[in-house]
Each structure stands twice: as C-alpha cells, then as structure tokens.
N, C-alpha and C. Protein backbone atom coordinates (compact mmCIF):
# COMPACT_ATOMS: atom_id res chain seq x y z
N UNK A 1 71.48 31.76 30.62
CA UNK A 1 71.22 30.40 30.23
C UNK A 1 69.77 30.25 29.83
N UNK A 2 69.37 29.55 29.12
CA UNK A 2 68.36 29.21 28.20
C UNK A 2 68.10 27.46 28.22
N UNK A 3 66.66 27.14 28.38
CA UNK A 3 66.55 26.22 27.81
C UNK A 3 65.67 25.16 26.49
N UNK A 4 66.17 24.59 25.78
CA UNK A 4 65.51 24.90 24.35
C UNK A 4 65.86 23.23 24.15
N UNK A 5 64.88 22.86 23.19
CA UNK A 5 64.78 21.49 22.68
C UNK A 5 65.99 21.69 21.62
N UNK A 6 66.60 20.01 21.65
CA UNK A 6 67.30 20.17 20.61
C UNK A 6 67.31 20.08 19.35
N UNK A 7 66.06 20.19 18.58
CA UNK A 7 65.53 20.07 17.48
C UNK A 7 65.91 21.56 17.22
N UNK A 8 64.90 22.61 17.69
CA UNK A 8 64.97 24.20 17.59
C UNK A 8 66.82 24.82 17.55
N UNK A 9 67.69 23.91 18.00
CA UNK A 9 69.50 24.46 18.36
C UNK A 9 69.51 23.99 17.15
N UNK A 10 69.28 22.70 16.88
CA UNK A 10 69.85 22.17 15.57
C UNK A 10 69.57 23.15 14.39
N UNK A 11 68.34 23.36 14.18
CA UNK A 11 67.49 24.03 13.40
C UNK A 11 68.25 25.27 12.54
N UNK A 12 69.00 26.42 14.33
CA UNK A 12 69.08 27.21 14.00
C UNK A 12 70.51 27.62 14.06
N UNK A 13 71.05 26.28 13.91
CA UNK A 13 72.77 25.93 14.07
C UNK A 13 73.57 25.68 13.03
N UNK A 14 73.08 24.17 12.90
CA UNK A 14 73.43 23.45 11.56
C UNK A 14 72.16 22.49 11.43
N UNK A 15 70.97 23.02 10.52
CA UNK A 15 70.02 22.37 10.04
C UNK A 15 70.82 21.20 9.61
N UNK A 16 71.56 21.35 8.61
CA UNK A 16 71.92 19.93 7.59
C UNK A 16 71.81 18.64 8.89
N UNK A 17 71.72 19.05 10.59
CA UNK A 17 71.88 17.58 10.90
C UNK A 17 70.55 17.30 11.29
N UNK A 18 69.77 17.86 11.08
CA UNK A 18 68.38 17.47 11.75
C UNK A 18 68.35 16.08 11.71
N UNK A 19 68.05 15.88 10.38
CA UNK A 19 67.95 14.09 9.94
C UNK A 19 68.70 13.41 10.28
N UNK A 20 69.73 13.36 11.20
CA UNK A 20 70.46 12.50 11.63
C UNK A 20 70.11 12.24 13.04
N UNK A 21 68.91 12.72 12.93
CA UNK A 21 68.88 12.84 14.94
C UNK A 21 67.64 12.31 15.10
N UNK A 22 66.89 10.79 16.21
CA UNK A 22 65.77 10.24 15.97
C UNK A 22 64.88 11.41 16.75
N UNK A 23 63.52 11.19 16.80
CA UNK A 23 62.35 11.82 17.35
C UNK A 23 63.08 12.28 18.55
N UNK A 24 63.41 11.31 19.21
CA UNK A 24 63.30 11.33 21.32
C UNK A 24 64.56 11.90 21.55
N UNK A 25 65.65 12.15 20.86
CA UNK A 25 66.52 12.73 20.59
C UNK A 25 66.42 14.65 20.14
N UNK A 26 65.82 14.86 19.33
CA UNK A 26 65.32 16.20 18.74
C UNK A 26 64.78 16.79 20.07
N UNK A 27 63.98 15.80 20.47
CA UNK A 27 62.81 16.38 21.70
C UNK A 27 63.18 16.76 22.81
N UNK A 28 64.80 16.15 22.91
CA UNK A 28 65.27 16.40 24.26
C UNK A 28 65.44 17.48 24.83
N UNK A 29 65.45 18.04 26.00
CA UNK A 29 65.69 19.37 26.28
C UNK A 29 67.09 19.47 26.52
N UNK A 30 67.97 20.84 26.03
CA UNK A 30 69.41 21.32 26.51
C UNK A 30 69.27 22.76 26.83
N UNK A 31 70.59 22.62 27.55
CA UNK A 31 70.55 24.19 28.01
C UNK A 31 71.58 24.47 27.32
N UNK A 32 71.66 25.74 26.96
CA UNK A 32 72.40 26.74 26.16
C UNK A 32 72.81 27.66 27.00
N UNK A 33 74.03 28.18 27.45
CA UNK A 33 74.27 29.44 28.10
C UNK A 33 74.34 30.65 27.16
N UNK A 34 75.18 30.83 25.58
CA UNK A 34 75.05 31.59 24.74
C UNK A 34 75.11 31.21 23.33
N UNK A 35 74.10 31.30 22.81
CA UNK A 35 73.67 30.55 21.68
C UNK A 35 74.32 31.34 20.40
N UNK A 36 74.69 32.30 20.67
CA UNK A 36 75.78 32.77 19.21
C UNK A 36 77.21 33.07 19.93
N UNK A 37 77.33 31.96 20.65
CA UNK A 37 79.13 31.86 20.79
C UNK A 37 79.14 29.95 20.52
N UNK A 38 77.99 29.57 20.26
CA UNK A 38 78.26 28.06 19.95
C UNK A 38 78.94 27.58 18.51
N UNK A 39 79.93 26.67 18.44
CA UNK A 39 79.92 26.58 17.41
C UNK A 39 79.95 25.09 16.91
N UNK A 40 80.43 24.36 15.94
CA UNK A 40 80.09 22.91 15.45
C UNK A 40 80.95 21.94 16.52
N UNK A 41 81.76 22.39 16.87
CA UNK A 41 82.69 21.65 17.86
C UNK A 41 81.69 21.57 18.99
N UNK A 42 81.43 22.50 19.62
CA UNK A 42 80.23 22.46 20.56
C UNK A 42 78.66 21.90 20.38
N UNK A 43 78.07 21.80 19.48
CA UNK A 43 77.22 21.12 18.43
C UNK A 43 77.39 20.16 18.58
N UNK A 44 78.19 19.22 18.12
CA UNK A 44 78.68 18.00 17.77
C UNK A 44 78.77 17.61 19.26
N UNK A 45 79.49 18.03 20.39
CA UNK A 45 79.27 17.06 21.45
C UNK A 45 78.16 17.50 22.22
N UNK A 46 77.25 18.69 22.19
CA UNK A 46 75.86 18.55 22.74
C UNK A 46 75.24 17.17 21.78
N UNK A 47 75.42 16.88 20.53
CA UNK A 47 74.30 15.48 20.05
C UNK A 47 75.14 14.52 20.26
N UNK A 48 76.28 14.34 20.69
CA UNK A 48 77.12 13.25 21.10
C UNK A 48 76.03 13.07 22.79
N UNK A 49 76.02 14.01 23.59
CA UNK A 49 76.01 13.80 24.80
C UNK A 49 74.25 12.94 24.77
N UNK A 50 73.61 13.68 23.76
CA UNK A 50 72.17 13.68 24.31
C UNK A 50 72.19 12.00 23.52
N UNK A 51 73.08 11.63 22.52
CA UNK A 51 72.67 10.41 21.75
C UNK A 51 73.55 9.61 23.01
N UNK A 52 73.88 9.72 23.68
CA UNK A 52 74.86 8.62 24.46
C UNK A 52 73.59 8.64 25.77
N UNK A 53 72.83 9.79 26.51
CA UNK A 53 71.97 9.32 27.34
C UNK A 53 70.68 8.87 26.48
N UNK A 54 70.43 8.81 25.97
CA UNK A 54 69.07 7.61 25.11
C UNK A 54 69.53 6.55 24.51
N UNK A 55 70.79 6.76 24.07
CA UNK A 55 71.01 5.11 24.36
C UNK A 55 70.71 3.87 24.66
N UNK A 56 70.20 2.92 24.50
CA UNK A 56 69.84 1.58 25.68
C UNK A 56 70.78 1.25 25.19
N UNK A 57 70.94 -0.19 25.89
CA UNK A 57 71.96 -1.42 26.06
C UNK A 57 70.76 -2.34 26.14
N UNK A 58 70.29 -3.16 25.09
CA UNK A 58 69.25 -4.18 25.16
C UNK A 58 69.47 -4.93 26.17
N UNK A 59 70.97 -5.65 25.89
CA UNK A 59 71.38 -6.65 26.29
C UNK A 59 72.18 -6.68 27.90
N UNK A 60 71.68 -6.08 27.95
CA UNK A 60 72.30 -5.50 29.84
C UNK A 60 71.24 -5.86 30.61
C-alpha cells in the first residue's frame, strides 16, 4: 500500500480528468494498494469518494 495525492493517481491514470477535480480535491491524500491493477471503475469511485467527503452542506 502506498500513499499518494490524488492529483499524481489522476495524472498517471486518466489525466483527461484532472480538470474536473477542484484544488482541495486533487490535494487530497489516497491510498492505493496496487496502482497497475486499478482501473476506471476503480478511478471513478476513488473521486466519487474523495468529492462526497469535501462536500459541505451550506445549509445544514
């Protein structure tokens, strides 16, 4: 296991999503157990997970 910002996974995953992902988001740290058995299915809910904890709820 490894741990690596998610800017650097994106980077070296599927660049095309960088830009979809804000600053505090990119910056976040994840852990990776094996980084060439990941694939977009796995991708997709590591930036699901990290965009759902930065999240606010203003109005809460």
């Amino acid at each position: 296991m490894q741990t690596m910002k998610l800017s650097t996974l994106i980077l070296t995953v599927s660049p095309e999503l960088y830009e979809l992902l804000r600053e505090e988001e990119l910056e976040s740290e994840v852990i990776v157990s094996d980084l060439r058995a990941l694939n977009k299915k796995d991708i997709s809910e590591i930036i699901e997970q990290t965009i759902q904890h930065h999240h606010r709820a203003y109005y809460h």
